[in-house]
Protein backbone atom coordinates (compact mmCIF):
# COMPACT_ATOMS: atom_id res chain seq x y z
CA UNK A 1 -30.60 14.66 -8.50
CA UNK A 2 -28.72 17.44 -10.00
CA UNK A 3 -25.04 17.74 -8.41
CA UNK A 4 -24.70 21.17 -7.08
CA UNK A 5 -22.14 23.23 -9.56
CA UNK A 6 -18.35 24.07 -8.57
CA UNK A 7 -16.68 26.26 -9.96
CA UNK A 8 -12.52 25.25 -11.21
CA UNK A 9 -11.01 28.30 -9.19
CA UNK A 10 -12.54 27.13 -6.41
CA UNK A 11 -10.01 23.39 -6.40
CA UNK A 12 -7.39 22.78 -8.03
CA UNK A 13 -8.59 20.98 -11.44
CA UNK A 14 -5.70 19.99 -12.98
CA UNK A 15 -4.89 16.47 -12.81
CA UNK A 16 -1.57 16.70 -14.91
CA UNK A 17 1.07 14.79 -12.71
CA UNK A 18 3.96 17.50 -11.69
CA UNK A 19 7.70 16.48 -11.74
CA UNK A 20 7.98 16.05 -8.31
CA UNK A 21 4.72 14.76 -7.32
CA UNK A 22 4.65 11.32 -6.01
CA UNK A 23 1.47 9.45 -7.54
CA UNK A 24 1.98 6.20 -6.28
CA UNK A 25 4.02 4.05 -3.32
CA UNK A 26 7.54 4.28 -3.68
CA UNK A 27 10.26 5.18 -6.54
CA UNK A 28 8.93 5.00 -10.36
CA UNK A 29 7.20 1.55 -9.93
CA UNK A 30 10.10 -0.02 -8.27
CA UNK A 31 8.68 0.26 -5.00
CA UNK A 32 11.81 1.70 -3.79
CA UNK A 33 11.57 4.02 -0.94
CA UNK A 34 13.78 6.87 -1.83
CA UNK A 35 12.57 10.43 -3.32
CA UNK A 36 14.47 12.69 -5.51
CA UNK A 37 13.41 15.28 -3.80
CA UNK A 38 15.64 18.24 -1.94
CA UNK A 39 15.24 21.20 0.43
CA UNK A 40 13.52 18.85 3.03
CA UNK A 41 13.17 20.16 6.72
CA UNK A 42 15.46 17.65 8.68
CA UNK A 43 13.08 18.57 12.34
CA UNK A 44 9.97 20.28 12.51
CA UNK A 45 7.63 20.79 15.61
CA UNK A 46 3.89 21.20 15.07
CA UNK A 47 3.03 22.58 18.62
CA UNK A 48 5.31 25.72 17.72
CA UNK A 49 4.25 26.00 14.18
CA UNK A 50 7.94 25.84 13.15
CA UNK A 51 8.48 24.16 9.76
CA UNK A 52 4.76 23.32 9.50
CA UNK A 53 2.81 24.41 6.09
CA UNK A 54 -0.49 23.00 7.51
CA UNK A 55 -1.88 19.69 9.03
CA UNK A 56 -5.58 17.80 8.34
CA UNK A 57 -7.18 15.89 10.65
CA UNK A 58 -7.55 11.85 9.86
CA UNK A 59 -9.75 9.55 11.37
CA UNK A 60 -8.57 7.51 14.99
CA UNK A 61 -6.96 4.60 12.68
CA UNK A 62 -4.69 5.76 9.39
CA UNK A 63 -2.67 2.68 8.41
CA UNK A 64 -2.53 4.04 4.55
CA UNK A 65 0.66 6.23 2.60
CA UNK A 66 0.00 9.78 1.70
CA UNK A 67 0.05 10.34 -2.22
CA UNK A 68 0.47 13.72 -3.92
CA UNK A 69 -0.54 13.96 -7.26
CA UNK A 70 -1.85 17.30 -9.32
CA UNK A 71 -2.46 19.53 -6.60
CA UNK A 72 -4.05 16.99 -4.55
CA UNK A 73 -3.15 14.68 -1.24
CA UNK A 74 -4.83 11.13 -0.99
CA UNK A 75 -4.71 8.95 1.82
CA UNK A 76 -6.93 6.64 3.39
CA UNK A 77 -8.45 6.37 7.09
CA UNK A 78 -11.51 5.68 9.31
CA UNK A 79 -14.29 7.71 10.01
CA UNK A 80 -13.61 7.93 13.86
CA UNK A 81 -13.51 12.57 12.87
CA UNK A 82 -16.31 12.58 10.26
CA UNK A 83 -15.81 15.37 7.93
CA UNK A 84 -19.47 15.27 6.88
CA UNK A 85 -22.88 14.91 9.13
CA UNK A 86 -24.12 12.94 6.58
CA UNK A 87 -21.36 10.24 6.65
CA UNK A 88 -22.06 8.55 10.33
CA UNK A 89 -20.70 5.43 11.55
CA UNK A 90 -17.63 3.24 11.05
CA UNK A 91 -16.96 3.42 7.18
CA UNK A 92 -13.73 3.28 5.33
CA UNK A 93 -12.33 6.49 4.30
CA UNK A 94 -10.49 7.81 1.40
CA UNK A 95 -9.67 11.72 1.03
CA UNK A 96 -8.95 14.18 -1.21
CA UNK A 97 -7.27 17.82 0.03
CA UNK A 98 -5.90 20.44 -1.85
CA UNK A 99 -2.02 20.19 -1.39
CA UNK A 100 -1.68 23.80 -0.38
CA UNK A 101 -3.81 23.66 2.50
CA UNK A 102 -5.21 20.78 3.37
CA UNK A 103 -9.02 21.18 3.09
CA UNK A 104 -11.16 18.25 1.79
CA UNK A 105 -12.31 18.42 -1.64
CA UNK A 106 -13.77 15.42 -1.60
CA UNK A 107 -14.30 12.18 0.14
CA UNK A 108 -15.23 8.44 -0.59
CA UNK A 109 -16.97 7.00 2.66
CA UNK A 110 -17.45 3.47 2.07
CA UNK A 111 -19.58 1.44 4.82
CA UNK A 112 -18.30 -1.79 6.01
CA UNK A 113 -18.84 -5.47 5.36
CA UNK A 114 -20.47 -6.87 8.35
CA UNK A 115 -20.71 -10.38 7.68
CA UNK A 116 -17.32 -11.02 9.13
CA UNK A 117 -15.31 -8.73 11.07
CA UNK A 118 -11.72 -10.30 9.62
CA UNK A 119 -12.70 -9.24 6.19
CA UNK A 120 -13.69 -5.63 7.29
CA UNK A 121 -12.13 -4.87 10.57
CA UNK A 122 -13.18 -2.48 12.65
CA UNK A 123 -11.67 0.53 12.77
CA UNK A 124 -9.31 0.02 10.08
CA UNK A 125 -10.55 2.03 7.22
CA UNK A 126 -9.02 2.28 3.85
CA UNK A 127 -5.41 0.67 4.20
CA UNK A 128 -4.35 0.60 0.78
CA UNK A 129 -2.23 3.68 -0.81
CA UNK A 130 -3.66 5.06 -3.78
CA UNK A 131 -2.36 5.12 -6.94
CA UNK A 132 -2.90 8.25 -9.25
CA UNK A 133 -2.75 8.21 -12.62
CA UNK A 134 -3.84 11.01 -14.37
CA UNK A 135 -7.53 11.63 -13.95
CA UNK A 136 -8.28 8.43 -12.44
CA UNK A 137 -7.03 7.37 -8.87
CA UNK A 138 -7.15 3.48 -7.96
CA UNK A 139 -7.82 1.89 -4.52
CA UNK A 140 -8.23 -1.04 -3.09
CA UNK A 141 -11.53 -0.54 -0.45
CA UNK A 142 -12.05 -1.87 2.96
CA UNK A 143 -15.34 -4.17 1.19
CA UNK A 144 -12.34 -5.69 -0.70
CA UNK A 145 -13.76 -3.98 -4.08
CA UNK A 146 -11.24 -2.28 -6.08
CA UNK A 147 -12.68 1.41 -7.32
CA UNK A 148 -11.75 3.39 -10.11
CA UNK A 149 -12.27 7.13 -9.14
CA UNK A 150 -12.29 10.30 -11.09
CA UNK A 151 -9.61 12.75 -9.56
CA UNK A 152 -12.20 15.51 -9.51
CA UNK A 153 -14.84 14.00 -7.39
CA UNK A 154 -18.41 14.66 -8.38
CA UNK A 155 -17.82 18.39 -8.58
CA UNK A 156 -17.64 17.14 -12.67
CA UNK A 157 -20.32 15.03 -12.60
CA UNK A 158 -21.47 11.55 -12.52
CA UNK A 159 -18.94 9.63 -14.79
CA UNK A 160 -19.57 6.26 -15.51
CA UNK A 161 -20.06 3.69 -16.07
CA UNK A 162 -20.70 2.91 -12.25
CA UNK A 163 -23.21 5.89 -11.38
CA UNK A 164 -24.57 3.95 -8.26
CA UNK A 165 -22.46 6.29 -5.62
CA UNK A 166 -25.77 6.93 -3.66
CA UNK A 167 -26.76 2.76 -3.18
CA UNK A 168 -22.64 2.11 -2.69
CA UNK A 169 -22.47 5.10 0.26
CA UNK A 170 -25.23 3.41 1.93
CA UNK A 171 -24.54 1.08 4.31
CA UNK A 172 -25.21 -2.64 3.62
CA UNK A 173 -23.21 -5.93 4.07
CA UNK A 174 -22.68 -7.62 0.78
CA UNK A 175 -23.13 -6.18 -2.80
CA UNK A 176 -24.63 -8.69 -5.23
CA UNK A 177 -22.94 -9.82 -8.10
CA UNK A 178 -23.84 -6.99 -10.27
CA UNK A 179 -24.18 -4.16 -8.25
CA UNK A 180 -27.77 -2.43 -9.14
CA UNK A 181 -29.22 1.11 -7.66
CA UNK A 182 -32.26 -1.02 -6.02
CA UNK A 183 -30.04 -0.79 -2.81
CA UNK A 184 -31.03 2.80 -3.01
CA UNK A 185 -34.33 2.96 -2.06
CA UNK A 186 -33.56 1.75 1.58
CA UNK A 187 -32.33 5.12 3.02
CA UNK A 188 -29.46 6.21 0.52
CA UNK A 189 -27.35 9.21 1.06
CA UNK A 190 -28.33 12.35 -1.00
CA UNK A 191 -24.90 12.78 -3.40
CA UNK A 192 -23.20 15.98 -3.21
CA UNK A 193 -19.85 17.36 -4.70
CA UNK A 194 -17.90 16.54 -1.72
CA UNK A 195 -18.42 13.11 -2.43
CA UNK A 196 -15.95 10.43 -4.80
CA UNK A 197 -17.39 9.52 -8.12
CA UNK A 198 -16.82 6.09 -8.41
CA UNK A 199 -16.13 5.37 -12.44
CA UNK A 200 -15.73 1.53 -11.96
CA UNK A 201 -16.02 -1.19 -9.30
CA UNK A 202 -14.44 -4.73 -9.13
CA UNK A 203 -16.16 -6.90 -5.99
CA UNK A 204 -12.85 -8.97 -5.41
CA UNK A 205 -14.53 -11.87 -3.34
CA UNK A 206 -17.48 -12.49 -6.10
CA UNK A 207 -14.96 -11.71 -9.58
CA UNK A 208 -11.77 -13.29 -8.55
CA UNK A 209 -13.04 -16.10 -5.62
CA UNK A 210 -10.81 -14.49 -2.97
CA UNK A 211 -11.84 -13.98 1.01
CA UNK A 212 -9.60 -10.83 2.13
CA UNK A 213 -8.61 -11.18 5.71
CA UNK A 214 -8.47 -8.33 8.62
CA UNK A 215 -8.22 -5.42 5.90
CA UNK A 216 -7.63 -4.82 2.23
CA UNK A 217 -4.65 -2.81 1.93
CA UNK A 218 -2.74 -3.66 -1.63
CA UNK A 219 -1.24 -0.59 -3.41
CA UNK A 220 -1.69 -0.84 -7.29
CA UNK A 221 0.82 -1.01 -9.43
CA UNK A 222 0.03 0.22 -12.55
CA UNK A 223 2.07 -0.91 -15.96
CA UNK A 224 0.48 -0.33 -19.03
CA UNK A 225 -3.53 -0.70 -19.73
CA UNK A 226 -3.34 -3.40 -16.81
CA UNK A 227 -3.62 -3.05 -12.79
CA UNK A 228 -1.56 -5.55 -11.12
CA UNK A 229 -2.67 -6.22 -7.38
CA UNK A 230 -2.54 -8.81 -4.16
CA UNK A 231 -5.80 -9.97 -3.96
CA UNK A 232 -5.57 -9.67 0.25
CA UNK A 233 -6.52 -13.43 0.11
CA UNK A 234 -5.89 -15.21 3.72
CA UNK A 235 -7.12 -17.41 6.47
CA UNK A 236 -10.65 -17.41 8.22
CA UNK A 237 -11.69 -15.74 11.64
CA UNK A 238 -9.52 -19.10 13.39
CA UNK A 239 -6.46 -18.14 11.88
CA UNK A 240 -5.90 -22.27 10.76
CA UNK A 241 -7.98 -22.33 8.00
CA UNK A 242 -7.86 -20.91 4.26
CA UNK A 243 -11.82 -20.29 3.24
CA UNK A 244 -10.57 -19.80 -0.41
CA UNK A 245 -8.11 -22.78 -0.90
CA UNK A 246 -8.21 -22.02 -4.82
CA UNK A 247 -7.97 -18.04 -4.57
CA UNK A 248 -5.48 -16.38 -6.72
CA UNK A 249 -3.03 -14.25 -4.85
CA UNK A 250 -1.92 -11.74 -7.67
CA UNK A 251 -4.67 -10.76 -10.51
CA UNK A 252 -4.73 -8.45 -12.81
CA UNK A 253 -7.68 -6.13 -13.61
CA UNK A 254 -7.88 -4.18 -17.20
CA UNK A 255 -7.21 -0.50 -16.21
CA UNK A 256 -9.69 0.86 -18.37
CA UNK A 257 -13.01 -0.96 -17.60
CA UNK A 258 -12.30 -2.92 -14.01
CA UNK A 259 -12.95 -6.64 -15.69
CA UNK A 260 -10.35 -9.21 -13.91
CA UNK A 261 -8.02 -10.21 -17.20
CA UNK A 262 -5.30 -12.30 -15.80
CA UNK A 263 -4.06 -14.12 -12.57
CA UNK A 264 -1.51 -15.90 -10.88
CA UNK A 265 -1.59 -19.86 -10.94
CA UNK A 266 0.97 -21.11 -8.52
CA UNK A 267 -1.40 -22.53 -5.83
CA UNK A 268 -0.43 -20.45 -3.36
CA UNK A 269 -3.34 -20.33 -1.02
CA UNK A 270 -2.95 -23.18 1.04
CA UNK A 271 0.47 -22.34 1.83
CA UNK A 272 -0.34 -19.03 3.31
CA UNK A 273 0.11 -18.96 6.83
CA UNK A 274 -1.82 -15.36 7.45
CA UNK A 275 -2.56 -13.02 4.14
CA UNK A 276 -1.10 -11.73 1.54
CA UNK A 277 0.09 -8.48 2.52
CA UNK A 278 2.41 -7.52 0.05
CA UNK A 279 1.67 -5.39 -2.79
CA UNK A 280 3.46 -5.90 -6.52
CA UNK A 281 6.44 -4.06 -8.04
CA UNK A 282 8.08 -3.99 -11.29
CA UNK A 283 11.68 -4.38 -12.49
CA UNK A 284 13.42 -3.93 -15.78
CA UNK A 285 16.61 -6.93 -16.84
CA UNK A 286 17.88 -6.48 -20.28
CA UNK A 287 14.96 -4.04 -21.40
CA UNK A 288 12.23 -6.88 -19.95
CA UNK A 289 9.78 -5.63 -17.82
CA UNK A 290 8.47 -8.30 -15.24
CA UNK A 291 5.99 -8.56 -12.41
CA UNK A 292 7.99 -8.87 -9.15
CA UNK A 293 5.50 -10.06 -6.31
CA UNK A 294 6.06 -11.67 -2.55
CA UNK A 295 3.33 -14.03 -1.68
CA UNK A 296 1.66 -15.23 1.05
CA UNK A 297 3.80 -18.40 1.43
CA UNK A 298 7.03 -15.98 1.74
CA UNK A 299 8.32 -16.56 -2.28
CA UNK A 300 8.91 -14.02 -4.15
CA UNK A 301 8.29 -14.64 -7.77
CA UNK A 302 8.83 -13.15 -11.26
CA UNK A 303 5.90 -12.74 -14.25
CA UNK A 304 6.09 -11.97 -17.29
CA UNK A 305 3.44 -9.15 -17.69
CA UNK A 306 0.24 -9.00 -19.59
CA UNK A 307 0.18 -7.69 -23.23
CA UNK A 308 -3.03 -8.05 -24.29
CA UNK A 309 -6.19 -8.49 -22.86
CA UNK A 310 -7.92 -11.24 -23.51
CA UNK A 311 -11.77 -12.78 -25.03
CA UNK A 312 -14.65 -11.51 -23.15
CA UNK A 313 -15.05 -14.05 -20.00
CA UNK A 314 -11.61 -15.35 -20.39
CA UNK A 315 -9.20 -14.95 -17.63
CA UNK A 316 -5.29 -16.13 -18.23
CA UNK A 317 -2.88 -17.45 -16.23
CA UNK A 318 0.37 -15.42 -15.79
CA UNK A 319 3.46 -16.69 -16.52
CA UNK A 320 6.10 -17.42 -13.36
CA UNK A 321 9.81 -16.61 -15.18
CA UNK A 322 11.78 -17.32 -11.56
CA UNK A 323 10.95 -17.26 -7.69
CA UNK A 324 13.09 -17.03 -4.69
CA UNK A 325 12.27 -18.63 -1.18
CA UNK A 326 13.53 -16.13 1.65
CA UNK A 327 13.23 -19.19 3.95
CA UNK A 328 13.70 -22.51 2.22
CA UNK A 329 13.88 -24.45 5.13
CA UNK A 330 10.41 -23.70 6.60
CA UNK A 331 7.41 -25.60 6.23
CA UNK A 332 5.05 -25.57 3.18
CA UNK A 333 2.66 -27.56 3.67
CA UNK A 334 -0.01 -27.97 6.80
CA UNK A 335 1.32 -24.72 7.62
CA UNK A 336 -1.48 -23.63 10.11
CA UNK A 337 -0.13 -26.05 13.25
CA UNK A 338 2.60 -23.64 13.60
CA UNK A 339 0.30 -20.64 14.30
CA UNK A 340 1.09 -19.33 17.31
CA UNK A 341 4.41 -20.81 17.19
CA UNK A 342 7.00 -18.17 18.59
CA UNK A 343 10.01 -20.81 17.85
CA UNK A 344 9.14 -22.32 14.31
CA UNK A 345 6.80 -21.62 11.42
CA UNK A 346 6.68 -20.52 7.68
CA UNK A 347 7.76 -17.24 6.91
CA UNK A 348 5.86 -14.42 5.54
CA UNK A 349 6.89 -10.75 3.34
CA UNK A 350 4.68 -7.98 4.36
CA UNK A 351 6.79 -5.16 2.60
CA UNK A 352 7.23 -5.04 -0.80
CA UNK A 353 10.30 -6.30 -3.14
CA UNK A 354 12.57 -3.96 -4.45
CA UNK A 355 14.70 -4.21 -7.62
CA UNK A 356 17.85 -1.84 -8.59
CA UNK A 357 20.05 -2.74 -10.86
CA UNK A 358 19.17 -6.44 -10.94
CA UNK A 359 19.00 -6.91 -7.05
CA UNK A 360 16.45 -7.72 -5.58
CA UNK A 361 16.02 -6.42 -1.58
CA UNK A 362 13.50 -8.13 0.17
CA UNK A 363 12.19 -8.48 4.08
CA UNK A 364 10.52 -11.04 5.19
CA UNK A 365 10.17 -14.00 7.94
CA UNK A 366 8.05 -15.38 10.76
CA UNK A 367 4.14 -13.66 10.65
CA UNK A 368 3.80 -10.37 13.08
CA UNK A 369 0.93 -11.60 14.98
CA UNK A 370 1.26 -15.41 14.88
CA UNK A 371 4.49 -16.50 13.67
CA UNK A 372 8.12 -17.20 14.76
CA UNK A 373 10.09 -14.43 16.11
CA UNK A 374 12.67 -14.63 13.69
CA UNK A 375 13.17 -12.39 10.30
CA UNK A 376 16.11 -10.89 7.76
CA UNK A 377 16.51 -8.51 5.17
CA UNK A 378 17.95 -10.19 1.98
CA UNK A 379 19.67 -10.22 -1.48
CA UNK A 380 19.40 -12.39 -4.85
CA UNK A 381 20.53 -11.10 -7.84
CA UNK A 382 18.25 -11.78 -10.86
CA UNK A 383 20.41 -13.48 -13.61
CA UNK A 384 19.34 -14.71 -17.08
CA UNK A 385 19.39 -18.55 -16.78
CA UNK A 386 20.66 -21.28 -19.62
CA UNK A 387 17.05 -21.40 -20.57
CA UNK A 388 16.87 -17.77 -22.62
CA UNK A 389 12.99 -17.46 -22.05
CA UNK A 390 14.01 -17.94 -17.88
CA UNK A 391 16.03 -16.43 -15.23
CA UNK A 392 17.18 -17.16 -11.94
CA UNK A 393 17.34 -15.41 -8.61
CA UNK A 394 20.94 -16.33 -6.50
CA UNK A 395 20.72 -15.14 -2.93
CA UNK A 396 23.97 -12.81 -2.73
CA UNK A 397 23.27 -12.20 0.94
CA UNK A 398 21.35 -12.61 4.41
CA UNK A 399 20.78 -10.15 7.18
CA UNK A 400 19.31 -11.02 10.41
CA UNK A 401 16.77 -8.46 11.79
CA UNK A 402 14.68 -8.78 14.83
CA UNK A 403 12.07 -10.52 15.80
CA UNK A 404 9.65 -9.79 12.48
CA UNK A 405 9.26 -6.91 10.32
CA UNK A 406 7.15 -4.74 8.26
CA UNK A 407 8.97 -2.49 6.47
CA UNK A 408 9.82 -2.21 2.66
CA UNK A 409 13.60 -1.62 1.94
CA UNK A 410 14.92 1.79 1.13
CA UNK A 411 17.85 1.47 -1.37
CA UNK A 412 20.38 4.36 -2.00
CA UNK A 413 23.70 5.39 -2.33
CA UNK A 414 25.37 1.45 -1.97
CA UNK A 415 23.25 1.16 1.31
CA UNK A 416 19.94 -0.58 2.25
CA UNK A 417 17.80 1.36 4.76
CA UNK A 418 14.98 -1.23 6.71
CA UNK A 419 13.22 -1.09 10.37
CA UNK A 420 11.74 -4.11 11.79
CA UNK A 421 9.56 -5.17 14.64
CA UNK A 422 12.34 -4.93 17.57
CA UNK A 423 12.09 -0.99 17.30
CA UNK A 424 15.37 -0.54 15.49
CA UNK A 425 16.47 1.08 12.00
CA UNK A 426 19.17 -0.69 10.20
CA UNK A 427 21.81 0.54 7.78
CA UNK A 428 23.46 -2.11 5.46
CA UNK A 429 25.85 -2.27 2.76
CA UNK A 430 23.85 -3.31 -0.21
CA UNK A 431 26.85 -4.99 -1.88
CA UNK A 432 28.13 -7.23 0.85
CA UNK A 433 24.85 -7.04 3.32
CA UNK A 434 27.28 -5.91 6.06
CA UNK A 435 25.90 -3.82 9.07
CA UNK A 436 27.19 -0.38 8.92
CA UNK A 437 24.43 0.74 11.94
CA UNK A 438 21.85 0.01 14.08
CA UNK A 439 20.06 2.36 16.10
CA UNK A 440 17.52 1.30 19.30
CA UNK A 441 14.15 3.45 19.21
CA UNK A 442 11.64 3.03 22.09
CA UNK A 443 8.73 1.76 19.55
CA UNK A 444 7.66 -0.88 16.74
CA UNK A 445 8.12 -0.15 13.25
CA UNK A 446 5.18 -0.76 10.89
CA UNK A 447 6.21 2.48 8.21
CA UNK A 448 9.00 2.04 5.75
CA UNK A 449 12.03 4.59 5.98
CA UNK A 450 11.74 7.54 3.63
CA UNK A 451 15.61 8.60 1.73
CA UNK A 452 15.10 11.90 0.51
CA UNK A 453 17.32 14.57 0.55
CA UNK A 454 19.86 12.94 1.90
CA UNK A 455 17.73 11.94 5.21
CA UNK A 456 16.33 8.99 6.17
CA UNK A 457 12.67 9.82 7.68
CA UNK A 458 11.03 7.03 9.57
CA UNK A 459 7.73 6.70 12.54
CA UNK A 460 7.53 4.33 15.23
CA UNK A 461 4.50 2.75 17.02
CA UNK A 462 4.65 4.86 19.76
CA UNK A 463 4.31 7.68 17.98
CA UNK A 464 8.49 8.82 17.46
CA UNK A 465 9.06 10.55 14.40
CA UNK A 466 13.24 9.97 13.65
CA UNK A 467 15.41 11.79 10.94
CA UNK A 468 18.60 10.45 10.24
CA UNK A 469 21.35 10.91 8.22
CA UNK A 470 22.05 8.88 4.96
CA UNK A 471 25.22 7.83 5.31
CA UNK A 472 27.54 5.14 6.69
CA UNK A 473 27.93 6.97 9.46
CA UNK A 474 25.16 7.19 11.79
CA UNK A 475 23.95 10.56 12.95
CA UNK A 476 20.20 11.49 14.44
CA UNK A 477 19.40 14.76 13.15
CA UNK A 478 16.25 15.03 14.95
CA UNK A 479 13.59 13.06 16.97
CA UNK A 480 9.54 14.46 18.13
CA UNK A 481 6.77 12.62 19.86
CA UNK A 482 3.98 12.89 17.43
CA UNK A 483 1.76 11.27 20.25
CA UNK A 484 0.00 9.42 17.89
CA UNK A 485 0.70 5.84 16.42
CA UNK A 486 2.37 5.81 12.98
CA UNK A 487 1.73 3.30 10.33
CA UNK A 488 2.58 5.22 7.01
CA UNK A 489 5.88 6.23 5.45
CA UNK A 490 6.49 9.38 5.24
CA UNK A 491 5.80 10.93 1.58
CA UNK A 492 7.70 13.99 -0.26
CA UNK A 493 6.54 15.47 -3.03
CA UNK A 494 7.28 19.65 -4.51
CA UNK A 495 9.39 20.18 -1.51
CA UNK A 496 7.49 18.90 1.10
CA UNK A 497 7.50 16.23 3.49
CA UNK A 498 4.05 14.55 4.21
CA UNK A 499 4.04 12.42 7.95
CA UNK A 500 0.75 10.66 9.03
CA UNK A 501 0.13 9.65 12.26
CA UNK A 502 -3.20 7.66 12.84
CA UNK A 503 -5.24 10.93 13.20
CA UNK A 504 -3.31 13.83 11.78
CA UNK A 505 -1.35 14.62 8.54
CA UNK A 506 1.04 16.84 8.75
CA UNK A 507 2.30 19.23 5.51
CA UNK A 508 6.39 19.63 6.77
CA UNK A 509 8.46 22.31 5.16
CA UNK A 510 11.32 25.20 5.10
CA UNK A 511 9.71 28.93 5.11
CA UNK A 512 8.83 30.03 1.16
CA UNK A 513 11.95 33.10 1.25
């Protein structure tokens, strides 16, 4: 099948990341949710057009980040608005649109698992953020597969070596071991240049023995020729049982070909009261670079980071160089007797860790759906410990927060920017971990806050969209109904300000003079 031919003027080809693009989750691999970016809109309102460049419909559920990266917006949703009468049915959804005005360029419309709804679930689509790096964009699917894909689509051709696309698009439940076009016989979809070119695939459950619960969503980080990842590795369809007792929970996957290299071997698993949730960041102490990654089991712990891969078929162990329990007086062990236990429990880190300066910021405590309603925002400071090849992590301070939270800390300025679960946005001093706001909002928080521009940007549950100034002082600068849900954190890249709802992106900025 020959693709049908494109022509470069017709996209934007160039896959050269821009200075103010934002090709991956948060600040220059320290997850940290603040932008360099100015001459942000602080309101907007998409009924009247004002401050609006354009907006692109989504699916009904968008729980993934927008990323902007070489002309190009990627973000993940479902298929509930399909963009293509040949893509039917619930699938996973990951799209490509040309940042100036939002059309699709392409699309990867994966089908989903069916042999248990709380590895696929329905409705949720692709969760995890993409990660760009020059031509190649990695994502973590809804099958719990992680994908290499070539920026340009199939527009370029079929670049391998994974040239399967038409047996992957077509539905089925699980791929074998070594994924092989006979699935293509049995009614595959026709390719065409609107579709993703998949350049690798890594089946998480068969490669790395893990069992992904409700929805994969881990954002890659990327450091060096290695891809560092939460395997999404959690309890069964009761909620009291781990399926994959000896899963790893953070593996590592050479960049260049998709084989699994290297993986965590603390034992986690049984100790994880729901999933691992959240996705790995990197800090720099004394010109080290480590791993920084919050399991399952609510520890956040410290690797050394891979250097070399290794012999063909040999996967290594990573090294642990500290950890630091948010909540060392929960349980650890039988941990599943506490589910549904509003009172007491283990705790749990959904966001991600964030390191500046040799702090680390970190949210975390009793599980959103089936934990204790209890949950803080704190501080350790990483320090080099008597052992030279070892540090430790010293808790410099404890915030409460309410009830649970999602949210990944935003640190700027001396102050610490976090939502959580009790529909309220926080302001703390990051020195001292003393409150210098709160402000009530009438819905949950799931999205991170945004600083950029000297604004905090943040979306509720119910569908608010709040601006606020970032400063000790609090002042609203603005508030909208969406009416729509929001999951995702805002995004700014090249001077504008990307907000997804669960069915609509919006493309936020000033008038071009």
């Amino acid at each position: 099948m020959k693709l049908p031919a494109l022509l470069c003027s017709a996209v934007t080809c160039s896959a050269t990341t821009f200075a103010a693009d934002q090709p991956q989750w948060g600040e220059a691999w320290s997850r940290n949710m603040v932008s360099t970016e100015r001459g942000l809109p602080d309101s907007f309102d998409p009924d009247a057009g004002r401050n609006l460049k354009w907006t692109s419909a989504l699916g009904g559920e968008t729980h993934s980040t927008p990323i902007v990266a070489g002309g190009r917006v990627f973000i993940g949703t479902n298929n509930d608005a399909p963009r293509d009468p040949r893509i039917t049915g619930d699938r996973g959804i990951l799209l490509c649109l040309d940042e100036q005005d939002g059309r699709l360029i392409w699309q990867l419309a994966a089908p989903k698992r069916t042999e248990d709804q709380y590895f696929d679930w329905p409705k949720a689509g692709i969760s995890s953020t993409a990660t760009v790096e020059g031509e190649r964009v990695f994502v973590v699917g809804n099958r719990g597969d992680v994908l290499c894909l070539d920026v340009q689509g199939l527009a370029n051709g079929n670049d391998g070596p994974f040239r399967d696309e038409a047996a992957y698009f077509t539905p089925h439940a699980a791929p074998p071991p070594a994924f092989t076009p006979v699935l293509a016989s049995a009614g595959a979809i026709e390719l065409g240049a609107t579709d993703a070119d998949i350049v690798w695939m890594l089946d998480l459950p068969s490669a790395a023995g893990v069992w992904p619960h409700d929805a994969a969503h881990s954002s890659i980080l990327v450091h060096g020729d290695f891809l560092y990842l939460n395997s999404g590795t959690g309890v069964d369809n009761t909620h009291r049982v781990i399926r994959t007792p000896d899963a790893p929970s953070l593996i590592v996957i050479e960049k260049a070909t998709g084989r699994l290299v290297a993986r965590d071997d603390e034992k986690i698993a049984p100790r994880i009261f729901h999933s691992t949730w959240s996705s790995p960041s990197l800090m720099h102490l004394n010109d080290r670079a480590i791993i920084v990654f919050a399991a399952g089991d609510g520890i956040v712990r410290g690797f050394e980071p891979l250097t070399s891969s290794p012999p063909a078929g040999e996967v290594r162990m990573l090294k642990k160089v500290w950890s630091y329990d948010i909540d060392p007086g929960a349980p650890k062990e039988e941990v599943h007797r506490f589910t549904g236990n509003k009172q007491k429990g283990p705790s749990n880190i959904y966001g991600m860790p964030v390191v500046v300066s040799g702090r680390l910021y970190v949210a975390g405590g009793g599980d959103v759906f089936w934990g204790k309603n209890e949950a803080w925002l704190k501080s350790a400071s990483i320090e080099r410990s008597a052992d030279a090849g070892a540090f430790v992590a010293r808790e410099a301070w404890s915030y409460p927060l309410g009830k649970h939270v999602l949210s990944t800390p935003a640190v700027h300025d001396g102050l610490v920017f976090i939502a959580d679960d009790a529909r309220t946005v926080h302001c703390v001093d990051a020195s001292t971990g003393v409150a210098q706001w709160a402000h009530q909002t009438k819905g949950d928080f799931w999205a991170s806050p945004l600083v950029a521009d000297g604004k905090v940007f943040i979306g509720t549950r119910k569908g608010d969209f709040w601006v606020f100034r970032a400063t000790r002082e609090k002042t609203v600068l603005s508030t909208l109904d969406l009416k729509s849900p929001i999951s995702a954190t805002a995004t700014a890249a090249n001077r504008v300000l990307y907000v997804a709802t669960q069915s609509r992106l919006f493309a936020i900025a000033l008038p071009t003079p």
